[in-house]
N, C-alpha and C. Protein backbone atom coordinates (compact mmCIF):
# COMPACT_ATOMS: atom_id res chain seq x y z
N UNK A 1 44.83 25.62 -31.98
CA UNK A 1 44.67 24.65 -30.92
C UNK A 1 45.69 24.90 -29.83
N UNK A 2 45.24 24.74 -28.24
CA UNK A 2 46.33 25.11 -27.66
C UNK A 2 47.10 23.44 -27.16
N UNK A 3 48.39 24.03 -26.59
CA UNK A 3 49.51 23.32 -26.79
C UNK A 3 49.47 21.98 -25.78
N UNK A 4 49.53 20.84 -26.24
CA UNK A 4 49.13 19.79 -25.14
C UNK A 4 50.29 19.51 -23.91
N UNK A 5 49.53 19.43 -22.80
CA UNK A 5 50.65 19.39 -21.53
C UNK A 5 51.23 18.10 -21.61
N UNK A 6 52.26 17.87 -20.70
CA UNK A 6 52.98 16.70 -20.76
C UNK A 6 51.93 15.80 -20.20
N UNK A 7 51.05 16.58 -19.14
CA UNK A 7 49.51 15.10 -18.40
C UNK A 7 48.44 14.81 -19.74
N UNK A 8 48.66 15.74 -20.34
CA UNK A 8 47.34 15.57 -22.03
C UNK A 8 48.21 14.53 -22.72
N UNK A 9 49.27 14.32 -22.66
CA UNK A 9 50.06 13.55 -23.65
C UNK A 9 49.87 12.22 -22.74
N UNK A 10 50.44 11.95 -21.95
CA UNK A 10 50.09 10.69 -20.63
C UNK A 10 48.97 10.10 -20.90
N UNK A 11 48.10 10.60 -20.79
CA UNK A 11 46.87 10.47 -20.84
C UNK A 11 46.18 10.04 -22.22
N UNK A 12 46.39 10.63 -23.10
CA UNK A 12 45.65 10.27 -24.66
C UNK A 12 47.08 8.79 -24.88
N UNK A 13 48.22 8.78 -24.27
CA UNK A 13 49.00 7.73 -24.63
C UNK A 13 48.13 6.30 -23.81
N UNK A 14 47.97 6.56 -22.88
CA UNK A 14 47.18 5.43 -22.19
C UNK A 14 45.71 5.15 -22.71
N UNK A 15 45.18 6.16 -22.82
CA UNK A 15 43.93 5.96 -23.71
C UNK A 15 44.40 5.36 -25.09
N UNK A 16 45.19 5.56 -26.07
CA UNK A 16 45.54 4.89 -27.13
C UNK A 16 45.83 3.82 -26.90
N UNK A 17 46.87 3.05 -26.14
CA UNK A 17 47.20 1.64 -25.59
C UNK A 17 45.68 1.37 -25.31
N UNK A 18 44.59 1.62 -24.60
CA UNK A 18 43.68 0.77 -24.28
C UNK A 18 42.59 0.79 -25.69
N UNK A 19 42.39 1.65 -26.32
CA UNK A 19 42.11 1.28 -27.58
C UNK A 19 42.57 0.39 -28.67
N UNK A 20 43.43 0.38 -28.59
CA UNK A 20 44.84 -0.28 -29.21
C UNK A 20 44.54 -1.67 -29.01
N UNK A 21 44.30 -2.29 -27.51
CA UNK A 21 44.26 -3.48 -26.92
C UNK A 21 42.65 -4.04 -26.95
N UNK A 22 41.91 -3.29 -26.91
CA UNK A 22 40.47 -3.55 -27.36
C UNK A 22 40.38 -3.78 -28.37
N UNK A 23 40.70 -3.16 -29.52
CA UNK A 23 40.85 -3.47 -30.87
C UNK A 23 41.27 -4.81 -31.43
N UNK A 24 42.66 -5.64 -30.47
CA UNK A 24 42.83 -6.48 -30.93
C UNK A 24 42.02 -7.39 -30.56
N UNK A 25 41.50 -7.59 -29.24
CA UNK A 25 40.62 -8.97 -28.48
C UNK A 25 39.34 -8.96 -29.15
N UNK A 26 38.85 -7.45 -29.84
CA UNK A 26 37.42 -7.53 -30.25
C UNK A 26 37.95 -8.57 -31.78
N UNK A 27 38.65 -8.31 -32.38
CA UNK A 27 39.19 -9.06 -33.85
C UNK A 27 39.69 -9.92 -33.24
N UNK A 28 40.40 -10.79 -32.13
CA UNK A 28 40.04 -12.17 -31.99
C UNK A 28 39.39 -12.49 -31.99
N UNK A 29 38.08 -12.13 -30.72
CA UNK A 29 37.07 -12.66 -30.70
C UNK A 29 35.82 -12.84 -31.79
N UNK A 30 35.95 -11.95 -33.11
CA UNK A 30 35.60 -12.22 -34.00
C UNK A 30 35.77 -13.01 -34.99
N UNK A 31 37.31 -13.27 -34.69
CA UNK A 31 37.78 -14.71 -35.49
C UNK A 31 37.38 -15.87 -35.13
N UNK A 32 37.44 -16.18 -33.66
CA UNK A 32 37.27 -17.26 -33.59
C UNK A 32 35.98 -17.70 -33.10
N UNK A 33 35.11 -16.58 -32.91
CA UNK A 33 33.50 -16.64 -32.11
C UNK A 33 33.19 -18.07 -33.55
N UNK A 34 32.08 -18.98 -32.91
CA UNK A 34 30.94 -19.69 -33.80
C UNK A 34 29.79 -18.81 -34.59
N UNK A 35 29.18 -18.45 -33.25
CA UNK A 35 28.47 -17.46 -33.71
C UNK A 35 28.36 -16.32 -34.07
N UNK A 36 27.48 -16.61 -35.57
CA UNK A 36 28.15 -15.45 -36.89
C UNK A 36 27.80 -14.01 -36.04
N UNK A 37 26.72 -14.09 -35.48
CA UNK A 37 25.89 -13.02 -35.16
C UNK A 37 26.81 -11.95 -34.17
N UNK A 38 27.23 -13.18 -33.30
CA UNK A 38 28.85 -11.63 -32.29
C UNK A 38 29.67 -11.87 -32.54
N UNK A 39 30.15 -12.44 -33.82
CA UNK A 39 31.85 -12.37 -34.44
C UNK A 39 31.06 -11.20 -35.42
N UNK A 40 30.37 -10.77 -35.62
CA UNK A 40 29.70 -9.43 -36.33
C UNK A 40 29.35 -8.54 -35.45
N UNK A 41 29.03 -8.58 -34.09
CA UNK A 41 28.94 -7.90 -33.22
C UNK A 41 30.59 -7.38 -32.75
N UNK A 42 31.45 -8.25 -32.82
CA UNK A 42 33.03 -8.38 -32.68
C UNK A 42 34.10 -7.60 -33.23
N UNK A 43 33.47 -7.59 -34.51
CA UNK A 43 33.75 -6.92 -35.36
C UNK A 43 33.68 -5.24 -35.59
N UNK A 44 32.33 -4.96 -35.24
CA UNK A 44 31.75 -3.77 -35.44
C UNK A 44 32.38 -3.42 -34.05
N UNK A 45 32.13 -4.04 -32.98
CA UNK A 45 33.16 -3.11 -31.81
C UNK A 45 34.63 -3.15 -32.20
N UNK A 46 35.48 -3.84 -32.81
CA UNK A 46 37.02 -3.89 -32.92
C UNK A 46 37.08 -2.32 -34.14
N UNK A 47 36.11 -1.92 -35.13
CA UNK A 47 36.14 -1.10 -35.69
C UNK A 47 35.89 0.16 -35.03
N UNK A 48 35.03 -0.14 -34.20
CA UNK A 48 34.56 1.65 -33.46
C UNK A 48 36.07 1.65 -32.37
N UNK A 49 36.92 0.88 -31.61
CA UNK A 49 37.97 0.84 -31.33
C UNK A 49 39.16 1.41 -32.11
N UNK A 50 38.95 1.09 -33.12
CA UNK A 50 40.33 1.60 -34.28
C UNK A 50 39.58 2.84 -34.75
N UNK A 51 38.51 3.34 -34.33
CA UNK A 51 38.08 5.05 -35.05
C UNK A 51 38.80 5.65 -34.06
N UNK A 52 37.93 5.28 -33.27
CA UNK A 52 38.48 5.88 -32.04
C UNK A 52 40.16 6.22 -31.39
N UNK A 53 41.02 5.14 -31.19
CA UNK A 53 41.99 5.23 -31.94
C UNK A 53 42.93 6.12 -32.53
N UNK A 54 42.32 6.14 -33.89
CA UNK A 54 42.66 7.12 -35.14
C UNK A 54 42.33 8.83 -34.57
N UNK A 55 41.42 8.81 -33.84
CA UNK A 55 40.81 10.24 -33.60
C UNK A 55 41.97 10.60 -32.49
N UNK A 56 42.39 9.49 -31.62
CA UNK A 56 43.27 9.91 -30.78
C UNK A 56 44.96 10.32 -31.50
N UNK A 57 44.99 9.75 -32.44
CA UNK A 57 46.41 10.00 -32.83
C UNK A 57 46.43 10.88 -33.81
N UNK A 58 44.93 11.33 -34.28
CA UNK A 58 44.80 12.71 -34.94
C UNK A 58 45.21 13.74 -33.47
N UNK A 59 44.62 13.71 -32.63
CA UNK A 59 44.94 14.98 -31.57
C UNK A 59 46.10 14.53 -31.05
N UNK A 60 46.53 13.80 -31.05
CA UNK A 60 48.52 13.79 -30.55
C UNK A 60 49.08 14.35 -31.58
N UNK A 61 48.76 14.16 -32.53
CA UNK A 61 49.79 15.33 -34.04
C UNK A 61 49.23 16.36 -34.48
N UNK A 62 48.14 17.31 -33.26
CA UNK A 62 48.11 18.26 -33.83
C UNK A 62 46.81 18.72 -34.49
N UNK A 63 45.99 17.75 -34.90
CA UNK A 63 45.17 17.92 -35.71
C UNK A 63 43.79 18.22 -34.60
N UNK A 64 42.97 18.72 -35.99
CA UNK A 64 41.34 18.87 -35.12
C UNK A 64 40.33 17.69 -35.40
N UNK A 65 39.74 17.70 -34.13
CA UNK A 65 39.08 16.36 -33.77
C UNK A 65 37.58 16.97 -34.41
């Protein structure tokens, strides 16, 4: 894999913070939604947030995506 620039690092860091921050409002809003149907909708987006995420802090250490 080649070597990430200091703008690749900037960049997947800001992309992680906004994953990061989606992740949490989608799991509020799943806590406290009424309706079961998009606190399950809430949910399933706060999870594709934290893959996503994870895939990013796999390629900050190196790893293959």
């Amino acid at each position: 894999m080649n070597q990430l620039t200091a703008k690749d690092l900037e960049v997947i860091s800001h992309l992680m913070i906004g994953e990061q921050m989606a992740c949490k409002k989608a799991r509020i809003y799943a806590n406290t939604l009424t309706d079961v149907d998009l606190a399950m909708q809430m949910q399933t987006l706060a999870e594709a947030h934290e893959r996503r995420f994870g895939v990013l802090l796999t390629l900050l250490n190196g790893g293959a995506v």
